[in-house]
C-alpha atoms as a PDB file:
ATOM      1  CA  UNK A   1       0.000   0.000   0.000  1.00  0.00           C
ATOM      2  CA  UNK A   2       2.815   8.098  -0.861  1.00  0.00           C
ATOM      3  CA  UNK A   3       3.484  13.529  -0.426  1.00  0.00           C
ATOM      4  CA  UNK A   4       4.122  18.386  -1.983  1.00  0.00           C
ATOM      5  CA  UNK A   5       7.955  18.042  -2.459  1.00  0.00           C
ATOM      6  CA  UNK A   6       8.875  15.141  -0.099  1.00  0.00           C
ATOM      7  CA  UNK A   7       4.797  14.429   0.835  1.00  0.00           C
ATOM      8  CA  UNK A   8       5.528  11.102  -1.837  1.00  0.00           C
ATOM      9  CA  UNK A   9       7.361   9.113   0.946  1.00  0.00           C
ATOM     10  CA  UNK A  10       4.853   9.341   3.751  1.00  0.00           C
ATOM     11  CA  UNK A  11       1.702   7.042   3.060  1.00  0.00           C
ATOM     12  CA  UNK A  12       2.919   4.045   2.545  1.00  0.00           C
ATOM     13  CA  UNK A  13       2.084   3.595   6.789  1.00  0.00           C
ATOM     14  CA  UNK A  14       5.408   3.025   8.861  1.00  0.00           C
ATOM     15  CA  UNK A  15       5.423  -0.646   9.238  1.00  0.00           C
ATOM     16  CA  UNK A  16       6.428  -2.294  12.526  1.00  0.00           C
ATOM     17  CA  UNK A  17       9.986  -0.655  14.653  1.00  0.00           C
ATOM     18  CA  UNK A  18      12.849  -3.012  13.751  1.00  0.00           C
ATOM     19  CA  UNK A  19      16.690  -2.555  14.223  1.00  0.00           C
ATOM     20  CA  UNK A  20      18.508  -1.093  11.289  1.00  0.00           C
ATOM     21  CA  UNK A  21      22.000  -1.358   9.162  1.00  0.00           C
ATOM     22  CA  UNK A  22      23.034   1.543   8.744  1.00  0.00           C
ATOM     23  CA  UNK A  23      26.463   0.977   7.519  1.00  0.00           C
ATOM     24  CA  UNK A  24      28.514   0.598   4.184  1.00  0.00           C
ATOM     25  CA  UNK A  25      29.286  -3.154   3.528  1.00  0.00           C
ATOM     26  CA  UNK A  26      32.919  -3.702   3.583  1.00  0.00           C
ATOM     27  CA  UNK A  27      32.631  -6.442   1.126  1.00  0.00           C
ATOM     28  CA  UNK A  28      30.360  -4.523  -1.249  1.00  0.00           C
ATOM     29  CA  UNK A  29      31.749  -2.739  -4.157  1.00  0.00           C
ATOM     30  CA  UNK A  30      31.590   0.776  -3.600  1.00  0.00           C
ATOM     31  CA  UNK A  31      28.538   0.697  -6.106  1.00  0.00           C
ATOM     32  CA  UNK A  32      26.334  -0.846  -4.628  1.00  0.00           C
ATOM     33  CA  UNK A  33      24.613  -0.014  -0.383  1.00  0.00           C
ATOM     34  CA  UNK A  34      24.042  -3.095   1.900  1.00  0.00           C
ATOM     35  CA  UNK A  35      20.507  -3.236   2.366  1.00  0.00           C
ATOM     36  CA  UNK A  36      18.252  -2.682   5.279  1.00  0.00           C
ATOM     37  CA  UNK A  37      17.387  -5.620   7.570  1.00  0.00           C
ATOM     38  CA  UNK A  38      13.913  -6.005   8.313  1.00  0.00           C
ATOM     39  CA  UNK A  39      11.453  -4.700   5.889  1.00  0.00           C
ATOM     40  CA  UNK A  40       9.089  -7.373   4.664  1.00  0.00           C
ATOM     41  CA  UNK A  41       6.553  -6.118   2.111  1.00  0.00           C
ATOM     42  CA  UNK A  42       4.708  -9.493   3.209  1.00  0.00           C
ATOM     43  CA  UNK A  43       5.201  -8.904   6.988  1.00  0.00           C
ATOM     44  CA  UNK A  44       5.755  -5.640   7.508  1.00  0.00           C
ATOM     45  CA  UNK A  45       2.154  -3.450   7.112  1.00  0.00           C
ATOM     46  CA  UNK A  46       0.628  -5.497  10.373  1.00  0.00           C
ATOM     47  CA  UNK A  47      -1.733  -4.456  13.074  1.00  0.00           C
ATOM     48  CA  UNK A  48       0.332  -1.455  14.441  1.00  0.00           C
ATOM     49  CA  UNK A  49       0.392   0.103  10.870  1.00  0.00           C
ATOM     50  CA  UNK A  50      -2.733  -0.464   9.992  1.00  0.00           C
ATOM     51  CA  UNK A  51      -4.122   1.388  13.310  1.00  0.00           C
ATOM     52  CA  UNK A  52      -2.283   4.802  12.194  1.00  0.00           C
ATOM     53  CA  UNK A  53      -1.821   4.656   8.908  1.00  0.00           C
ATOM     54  CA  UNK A  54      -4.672   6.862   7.993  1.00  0.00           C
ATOM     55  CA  UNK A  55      -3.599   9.460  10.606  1.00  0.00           C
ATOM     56  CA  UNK A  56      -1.451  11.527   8.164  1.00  0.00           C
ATOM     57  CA  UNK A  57      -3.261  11.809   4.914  1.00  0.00           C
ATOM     58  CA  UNK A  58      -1.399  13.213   2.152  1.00  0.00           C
ATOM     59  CA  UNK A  59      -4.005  15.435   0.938  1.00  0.00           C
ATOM     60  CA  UNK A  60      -4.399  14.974  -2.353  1.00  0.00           C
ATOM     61  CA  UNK A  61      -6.527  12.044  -1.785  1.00  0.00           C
ATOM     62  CA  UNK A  62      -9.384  13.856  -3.373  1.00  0.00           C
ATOM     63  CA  UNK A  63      -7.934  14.821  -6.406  1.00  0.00           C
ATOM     64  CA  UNK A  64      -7.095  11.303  -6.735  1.00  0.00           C
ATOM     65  CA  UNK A  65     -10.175   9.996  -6.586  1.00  0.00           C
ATOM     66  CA  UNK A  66     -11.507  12.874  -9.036  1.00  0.00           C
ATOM     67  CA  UNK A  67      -9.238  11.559 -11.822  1.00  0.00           C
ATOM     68  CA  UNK A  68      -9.869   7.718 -10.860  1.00  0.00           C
ATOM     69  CA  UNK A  69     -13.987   8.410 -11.337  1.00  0.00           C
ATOM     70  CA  UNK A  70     -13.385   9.913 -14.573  1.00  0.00           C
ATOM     71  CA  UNK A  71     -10.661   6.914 -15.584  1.00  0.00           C
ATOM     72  CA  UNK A  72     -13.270   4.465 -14.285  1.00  0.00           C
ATOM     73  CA  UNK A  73     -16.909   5.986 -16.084  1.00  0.00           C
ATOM     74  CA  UNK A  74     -19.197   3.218 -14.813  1.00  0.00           C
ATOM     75  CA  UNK A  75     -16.593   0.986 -13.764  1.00  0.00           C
ATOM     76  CA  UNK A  76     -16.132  -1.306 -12.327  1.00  0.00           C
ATOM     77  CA  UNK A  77     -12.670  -0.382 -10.799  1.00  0.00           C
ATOM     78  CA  UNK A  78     -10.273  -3.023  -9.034  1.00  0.00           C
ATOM     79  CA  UNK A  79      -7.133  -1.473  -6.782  1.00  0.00           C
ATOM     80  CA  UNK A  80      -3.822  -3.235  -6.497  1.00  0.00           C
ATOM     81  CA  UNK A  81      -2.860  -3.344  -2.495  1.00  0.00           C
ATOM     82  CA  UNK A  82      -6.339  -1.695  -1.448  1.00  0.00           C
ATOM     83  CA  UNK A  83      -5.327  -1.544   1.730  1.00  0.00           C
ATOM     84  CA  UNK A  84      -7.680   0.294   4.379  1.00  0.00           C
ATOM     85  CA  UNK A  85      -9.843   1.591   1.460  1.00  0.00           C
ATOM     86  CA  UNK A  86      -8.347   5.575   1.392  1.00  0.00           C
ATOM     87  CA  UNK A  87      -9.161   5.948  -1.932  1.00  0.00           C
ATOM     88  CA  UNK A  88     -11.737   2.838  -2.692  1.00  0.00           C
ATOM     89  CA  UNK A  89     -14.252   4.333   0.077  1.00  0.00           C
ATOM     90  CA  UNK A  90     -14.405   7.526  -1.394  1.00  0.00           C
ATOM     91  CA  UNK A  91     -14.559   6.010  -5.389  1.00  0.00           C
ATOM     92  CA  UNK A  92     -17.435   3.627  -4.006  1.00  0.00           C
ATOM     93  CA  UNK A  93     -19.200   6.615  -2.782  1.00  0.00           C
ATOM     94  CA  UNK A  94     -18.839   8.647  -6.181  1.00  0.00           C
ATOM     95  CA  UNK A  95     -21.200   5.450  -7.312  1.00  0.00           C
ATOM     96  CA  UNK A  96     -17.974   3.364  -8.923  1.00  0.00           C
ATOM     97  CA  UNK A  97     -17.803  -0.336  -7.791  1.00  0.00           C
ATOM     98  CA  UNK A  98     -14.730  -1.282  -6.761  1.00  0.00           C
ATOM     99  CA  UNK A  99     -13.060  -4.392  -5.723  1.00  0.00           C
ATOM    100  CA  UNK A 100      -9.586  -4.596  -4.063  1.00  0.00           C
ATOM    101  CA  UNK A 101      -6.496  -7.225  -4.074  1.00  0.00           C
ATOM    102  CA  UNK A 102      -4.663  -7.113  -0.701  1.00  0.00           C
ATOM    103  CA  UNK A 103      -1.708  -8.892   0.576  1.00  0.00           C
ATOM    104  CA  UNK A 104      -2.201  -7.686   4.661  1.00  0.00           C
ATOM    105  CA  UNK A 105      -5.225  -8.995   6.711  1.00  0.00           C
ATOM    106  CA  UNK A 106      -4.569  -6.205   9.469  1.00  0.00           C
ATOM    107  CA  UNK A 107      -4.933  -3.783   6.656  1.00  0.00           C
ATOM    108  CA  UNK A 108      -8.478  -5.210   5.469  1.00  0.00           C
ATOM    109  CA  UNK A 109      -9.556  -5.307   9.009  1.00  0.00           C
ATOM    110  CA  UNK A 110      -8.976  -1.696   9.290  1.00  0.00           C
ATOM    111  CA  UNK A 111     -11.304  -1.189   6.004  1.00  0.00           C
ATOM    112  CA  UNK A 112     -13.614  -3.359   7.147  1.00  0.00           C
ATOM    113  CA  UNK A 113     -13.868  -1.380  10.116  1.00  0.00           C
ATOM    114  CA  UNK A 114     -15.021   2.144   8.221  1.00  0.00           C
ATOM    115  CA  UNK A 115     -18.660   2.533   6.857  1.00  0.00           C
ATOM    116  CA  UNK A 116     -18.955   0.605   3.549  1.00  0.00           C
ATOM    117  CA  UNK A 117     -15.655  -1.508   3.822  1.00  0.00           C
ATOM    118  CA  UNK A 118     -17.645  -4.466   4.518  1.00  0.00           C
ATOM    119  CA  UNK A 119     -19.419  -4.346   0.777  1.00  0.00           C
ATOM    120  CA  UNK A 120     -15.954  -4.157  -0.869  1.00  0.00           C
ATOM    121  CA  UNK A 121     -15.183  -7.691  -2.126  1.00  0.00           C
ATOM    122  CA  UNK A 122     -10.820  -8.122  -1.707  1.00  0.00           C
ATOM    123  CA  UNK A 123      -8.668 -11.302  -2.583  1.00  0.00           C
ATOM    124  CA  UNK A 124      -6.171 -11.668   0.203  1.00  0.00           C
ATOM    125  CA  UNK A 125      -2.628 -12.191  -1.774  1.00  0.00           C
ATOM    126  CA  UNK A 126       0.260 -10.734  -3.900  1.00  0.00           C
ATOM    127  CA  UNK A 127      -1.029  -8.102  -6.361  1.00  0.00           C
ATOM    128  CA  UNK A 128       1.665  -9.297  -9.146  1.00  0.00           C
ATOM    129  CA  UNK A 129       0.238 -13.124  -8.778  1.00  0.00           C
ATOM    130  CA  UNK A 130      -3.528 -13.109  -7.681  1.00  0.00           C
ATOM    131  CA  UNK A 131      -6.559 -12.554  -9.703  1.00  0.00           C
ATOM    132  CA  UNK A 132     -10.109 -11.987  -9.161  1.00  0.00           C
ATOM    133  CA  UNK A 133     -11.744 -13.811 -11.997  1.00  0.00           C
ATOM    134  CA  UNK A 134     -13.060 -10.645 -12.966  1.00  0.00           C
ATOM    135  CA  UNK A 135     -12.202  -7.643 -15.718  1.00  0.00           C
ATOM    136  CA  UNK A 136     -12.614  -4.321 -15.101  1.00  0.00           C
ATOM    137  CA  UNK A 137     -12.709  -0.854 -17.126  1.00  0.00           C
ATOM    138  CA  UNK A 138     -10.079   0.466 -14.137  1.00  0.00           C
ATOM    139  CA  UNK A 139      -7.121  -0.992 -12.372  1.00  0.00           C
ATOM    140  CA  UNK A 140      -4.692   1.306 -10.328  1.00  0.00           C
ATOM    141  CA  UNK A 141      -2.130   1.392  -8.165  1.00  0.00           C
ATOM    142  CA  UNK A 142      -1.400   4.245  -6.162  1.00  0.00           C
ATOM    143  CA  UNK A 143       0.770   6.144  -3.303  1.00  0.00           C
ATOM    144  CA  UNK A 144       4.214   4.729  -4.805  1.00  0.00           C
ATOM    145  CA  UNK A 145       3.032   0.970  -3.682  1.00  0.00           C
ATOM    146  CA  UNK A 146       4.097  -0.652  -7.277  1.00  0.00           C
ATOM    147  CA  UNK A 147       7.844  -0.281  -5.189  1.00  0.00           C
ATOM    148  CA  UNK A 148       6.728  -2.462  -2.363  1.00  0.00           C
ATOM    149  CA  UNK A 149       7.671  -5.381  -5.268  1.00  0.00           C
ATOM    150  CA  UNK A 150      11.244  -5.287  -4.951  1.00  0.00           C
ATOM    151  CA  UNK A 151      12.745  -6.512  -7.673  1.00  0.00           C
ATOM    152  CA  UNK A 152      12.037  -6.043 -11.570  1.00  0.00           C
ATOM    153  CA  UNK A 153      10.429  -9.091 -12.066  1.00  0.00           C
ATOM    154  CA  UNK A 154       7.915  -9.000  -9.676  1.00  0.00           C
ATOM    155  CA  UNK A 155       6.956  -5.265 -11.035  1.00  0.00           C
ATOM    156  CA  UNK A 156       6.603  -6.856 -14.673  1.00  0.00           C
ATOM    157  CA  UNK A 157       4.317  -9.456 -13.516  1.00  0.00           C
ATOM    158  CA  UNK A 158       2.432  -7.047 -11.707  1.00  0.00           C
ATOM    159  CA  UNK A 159       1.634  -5.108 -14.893  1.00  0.00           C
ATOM    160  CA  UNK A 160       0.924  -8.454 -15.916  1.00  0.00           C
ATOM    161  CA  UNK A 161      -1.621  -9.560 -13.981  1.00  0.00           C
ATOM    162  CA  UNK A 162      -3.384  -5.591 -14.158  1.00  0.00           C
ATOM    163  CA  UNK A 163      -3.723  -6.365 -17.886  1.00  0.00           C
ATOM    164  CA  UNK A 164      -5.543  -9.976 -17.072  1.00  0.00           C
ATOM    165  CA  UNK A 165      -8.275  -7.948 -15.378  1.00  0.00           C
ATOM    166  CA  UNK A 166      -8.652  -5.439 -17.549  1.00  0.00           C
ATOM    167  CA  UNK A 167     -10.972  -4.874 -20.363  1.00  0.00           C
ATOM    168  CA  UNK A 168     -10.518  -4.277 -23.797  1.00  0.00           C
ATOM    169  CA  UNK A 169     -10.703  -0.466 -23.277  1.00  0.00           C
ATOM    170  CA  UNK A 170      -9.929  -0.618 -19.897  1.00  0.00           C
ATOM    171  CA  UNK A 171      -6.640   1.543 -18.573  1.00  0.00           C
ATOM    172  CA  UNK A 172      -3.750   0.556 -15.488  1.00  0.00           C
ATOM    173  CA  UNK A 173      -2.987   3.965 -13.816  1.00  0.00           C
ATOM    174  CA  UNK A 174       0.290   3.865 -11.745  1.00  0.00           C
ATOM    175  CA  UNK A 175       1.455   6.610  -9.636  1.00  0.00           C
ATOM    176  CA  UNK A 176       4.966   6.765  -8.595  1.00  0.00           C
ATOM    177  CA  UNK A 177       8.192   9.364  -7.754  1.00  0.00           C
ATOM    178  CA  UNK A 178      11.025   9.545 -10.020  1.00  0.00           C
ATOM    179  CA  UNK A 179      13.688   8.271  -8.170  1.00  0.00           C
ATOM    180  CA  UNK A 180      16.316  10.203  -6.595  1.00  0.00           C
ATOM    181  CA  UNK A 181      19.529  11.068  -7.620  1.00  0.00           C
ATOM    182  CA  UNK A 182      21.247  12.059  -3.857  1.00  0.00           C
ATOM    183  CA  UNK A 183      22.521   8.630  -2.146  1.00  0.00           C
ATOM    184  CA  UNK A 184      21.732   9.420   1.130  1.00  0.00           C
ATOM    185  CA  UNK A 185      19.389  12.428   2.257  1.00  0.00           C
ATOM    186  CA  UNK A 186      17.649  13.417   5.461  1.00  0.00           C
ATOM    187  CA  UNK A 187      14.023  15.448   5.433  1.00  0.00           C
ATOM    188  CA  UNK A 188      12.251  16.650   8.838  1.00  0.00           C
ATOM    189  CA  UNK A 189       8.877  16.048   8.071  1.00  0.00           C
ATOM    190  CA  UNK A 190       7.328  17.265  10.925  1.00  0.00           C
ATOM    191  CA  UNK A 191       8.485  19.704  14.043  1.00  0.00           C
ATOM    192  CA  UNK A 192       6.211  20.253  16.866  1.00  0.00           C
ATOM    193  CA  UNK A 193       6.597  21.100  19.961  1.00  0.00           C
ATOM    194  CA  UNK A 194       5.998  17.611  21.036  1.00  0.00           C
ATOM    195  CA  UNK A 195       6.319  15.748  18.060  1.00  0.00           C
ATOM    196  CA  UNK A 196       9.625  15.702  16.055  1.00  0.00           C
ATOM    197  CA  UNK A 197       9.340  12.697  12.337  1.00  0.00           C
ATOM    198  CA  UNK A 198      12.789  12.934  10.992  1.00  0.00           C
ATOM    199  CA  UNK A 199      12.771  10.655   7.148  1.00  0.00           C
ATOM    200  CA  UNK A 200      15.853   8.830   6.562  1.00  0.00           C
ATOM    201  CA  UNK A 201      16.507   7.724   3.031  1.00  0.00           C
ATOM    202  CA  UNK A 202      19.335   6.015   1.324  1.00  0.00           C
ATOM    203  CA  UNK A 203      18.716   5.061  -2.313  1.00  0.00           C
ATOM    204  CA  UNK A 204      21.382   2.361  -3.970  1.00  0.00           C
ATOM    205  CA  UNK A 205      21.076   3.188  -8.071  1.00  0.00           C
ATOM    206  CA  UNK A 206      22.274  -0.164  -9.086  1.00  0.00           C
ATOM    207  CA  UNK A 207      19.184  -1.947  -7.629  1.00  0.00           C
ATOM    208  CA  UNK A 208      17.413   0.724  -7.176  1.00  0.00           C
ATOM    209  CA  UNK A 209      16.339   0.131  -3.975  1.00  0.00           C
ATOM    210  CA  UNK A 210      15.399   3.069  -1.371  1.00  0.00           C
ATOM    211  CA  UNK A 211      15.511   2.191   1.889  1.00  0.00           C
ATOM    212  CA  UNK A 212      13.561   4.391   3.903  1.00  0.00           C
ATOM    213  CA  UNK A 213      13.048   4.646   7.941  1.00  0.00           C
ATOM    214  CA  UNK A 214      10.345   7.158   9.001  1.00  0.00           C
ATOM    215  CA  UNK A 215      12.126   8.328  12.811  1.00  0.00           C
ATOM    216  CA  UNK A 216       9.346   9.792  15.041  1.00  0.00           C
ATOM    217  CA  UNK A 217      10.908  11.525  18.374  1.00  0.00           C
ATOM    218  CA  UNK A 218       8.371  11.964  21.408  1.00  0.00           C
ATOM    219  CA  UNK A 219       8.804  12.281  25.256  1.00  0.00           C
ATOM    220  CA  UNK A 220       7.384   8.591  25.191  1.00  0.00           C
ATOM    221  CA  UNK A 221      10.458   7.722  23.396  1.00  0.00           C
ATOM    222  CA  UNK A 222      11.710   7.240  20.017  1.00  0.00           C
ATOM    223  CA  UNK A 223       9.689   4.941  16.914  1.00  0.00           C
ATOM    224  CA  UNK A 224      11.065   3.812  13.873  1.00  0.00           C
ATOM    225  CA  UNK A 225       9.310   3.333  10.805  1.00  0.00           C
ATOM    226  CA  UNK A 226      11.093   1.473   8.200  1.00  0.00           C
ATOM    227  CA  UNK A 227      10.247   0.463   4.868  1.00  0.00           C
ATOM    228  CA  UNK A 228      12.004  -0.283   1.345  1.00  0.00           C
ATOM    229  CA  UNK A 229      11.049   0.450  -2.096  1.00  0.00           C
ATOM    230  CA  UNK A 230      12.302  -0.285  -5.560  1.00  0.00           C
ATOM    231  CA  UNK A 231      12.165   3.277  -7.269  1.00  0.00           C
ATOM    232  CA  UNK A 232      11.475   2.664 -10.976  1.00  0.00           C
ATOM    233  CA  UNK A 233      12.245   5.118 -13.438  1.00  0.00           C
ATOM    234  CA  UNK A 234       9.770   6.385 -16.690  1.00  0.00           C
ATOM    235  CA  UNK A 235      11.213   4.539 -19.293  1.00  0.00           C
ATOM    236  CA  UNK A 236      11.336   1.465 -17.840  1.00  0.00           C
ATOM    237  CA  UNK A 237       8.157   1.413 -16.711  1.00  0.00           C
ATOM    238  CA  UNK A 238       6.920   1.791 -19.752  1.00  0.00           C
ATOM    239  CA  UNK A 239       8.938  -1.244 -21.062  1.00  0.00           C
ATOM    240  CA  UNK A 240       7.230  -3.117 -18.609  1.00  0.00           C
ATOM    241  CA  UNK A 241       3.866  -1.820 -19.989  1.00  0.00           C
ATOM    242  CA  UNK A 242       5.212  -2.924 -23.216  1.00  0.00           C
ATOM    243  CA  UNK A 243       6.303  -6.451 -21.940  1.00  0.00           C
ATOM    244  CA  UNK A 244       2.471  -6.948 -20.988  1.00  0.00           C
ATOM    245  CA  UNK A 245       0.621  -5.830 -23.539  1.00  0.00           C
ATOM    246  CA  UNK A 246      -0.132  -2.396 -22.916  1.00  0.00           C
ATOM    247  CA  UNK A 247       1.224   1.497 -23.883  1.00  0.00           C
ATOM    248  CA  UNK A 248       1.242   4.725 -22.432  1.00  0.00           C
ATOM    249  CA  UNK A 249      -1.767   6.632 -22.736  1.00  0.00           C
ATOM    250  CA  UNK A 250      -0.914   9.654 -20.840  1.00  0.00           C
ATOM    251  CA  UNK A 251       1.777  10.721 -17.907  1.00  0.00           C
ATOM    252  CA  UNK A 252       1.331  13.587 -15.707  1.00  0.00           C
ATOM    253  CA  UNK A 253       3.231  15.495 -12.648  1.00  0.00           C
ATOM    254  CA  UNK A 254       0.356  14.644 -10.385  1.00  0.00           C
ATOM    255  CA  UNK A 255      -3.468  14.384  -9.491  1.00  0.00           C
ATOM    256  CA  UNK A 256      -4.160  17.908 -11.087  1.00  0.00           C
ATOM    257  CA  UNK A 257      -3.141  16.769 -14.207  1.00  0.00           C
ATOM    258  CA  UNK A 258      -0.354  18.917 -14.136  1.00  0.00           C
ATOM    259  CA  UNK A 259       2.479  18.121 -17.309  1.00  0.00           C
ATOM    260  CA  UNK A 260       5.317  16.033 -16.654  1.00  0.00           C
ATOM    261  CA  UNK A 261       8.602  17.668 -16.733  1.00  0.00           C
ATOM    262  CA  UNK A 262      12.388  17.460 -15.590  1.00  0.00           C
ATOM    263  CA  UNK A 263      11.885  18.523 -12.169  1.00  0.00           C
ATOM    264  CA  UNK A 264       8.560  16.514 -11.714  1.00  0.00           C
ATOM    265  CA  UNK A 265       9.198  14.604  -8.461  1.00  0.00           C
ATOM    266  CA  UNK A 266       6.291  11.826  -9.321  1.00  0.00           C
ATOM    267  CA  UNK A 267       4.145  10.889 -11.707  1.00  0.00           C
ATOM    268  CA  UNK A 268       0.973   9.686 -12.572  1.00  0.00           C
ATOM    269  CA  UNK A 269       0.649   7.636 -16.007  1.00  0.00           C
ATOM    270  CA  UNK A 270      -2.183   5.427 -17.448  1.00  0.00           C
ATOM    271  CA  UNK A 271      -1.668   2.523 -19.480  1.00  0.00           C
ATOM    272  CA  UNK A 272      -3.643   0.543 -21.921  1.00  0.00           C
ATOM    273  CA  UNK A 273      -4.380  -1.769 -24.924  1.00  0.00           C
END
């Protein structure tokens, strides 16, 4: 189951406080980061996350849904790692039916939880392998999650199984940042008087991996919030698109439709037939 300027790196929840490696492998080649210890995309978004992810919405979460409603027409719509239904809630309410593909049960409890969750039909599994049986006019994939798969297969056969369930005129919509290019980088995403969330970020361009740890500093004590993605750039997934069967449609700089350019730090792009 992601932020203006640095906002992409906040919603994918801050899955469960683990130690981290911080340091440089001495046996690595100086091209290449040791990884972070911990993060399980499978594992890792559990009954702790699920409790607070909602509690810091991005806020463009209805901007989202305005361009998924006009993607989807009548639907039906099916979302990729639906998680506690952020966006699906508000798309079934705009009178779209949508069905949802899920690999964490604490995540679907929290849905089912909220008013309507309980109607939205969601196979429990991997989004790249799992289907529903069913074809839809929308599938999407939002909040940078397509990065939770970390490795280039697994994205491939994700794109894969969206065009299974899609119809013939039916579009994949994918929003992720472009990776980037600073190795290590520090933001301060929040500074209260009580509250301090320091992001920690180290991104490894051979694999392409960021590994991420969300650091929240309160009198209680200190939480961290770890997580890995595999930052994918434009082109490539576009090859992916083309690997599966489909072609880009249209790409934008965000929700507002905004153009794509060189110092877009995400983007939105929809895929089809």
């Amino acid at each position: 189951m992601i932020r203006t300027g640095h906002r992409t790196r906040r919603l994918f929840g801050w899955p469960t406080a683990t130690l981290v490696k911080s340091a440089w492998s001495a046996d690595a080649p100086d091209t290449s980061l040791d990884r972070m210890e911990g993060f399980d995309p499978a594992t890792s978004f559990g009954a702790d996350v699920a409790r607070c992810y909602d509690n810091r919405p991005r806020g463009d979460e209805a901007e989202t849904v305005d361009v998924l409603a006009a993607l989807a027409g009548d639907g039906p719509a099916l979302e990729f790692a639906i998680g506690t239904g952020r966006i699906a809630l508000p798309l079934v309410e705009r009178g779209v039916p949508v069905d949802g593909i899920e690999l964490s049960p604490d995540m679907v409890a929290r849905l089912r939880e909220k008013s309507g969750g309980s109607d939205i039909a969601v196979v429990m599994g991997d989004m790249s392998k799992v289907t529903t049986g069913s074809r839809y006019r929308l599938v999407y994939l939002v909040f940078n999650t397509i990065g939770n798969l970390l490795t280039q297969d697994d994205q491939v056969a994700c794109f894969e199984n969206a065009t299974r369930h899609l119809t013939d005129d039916g579009v994949f919509v994918v929003e992720i940042q472009v990776p980037a290019p600073r190795r290590q980088f520090v933001n301060a995403e929040l500074v209260a008087t009580d509250e301090v969330v320091i992001d920690v970020n180290r991104y490894d361009p051979v694999t392409q991996i960021l590994d991420e740890n969300h650091v929240t500093l309160t009198n209680e004590g200190v939480r961290l919030g770890p997580i890995s993605q595999r930052l994918v750039y434009p082109s490539e997934l576009d090859l992916m698109a083309c690997i599966a069967g489909l072609r880009l449609h249209e790409r934008w700089g965000g929700w507002l439709r905004e153009p794509f350019t060189a110092d877009s730090e995400r983007h939105v792009s929809v895929y089809g037939r």
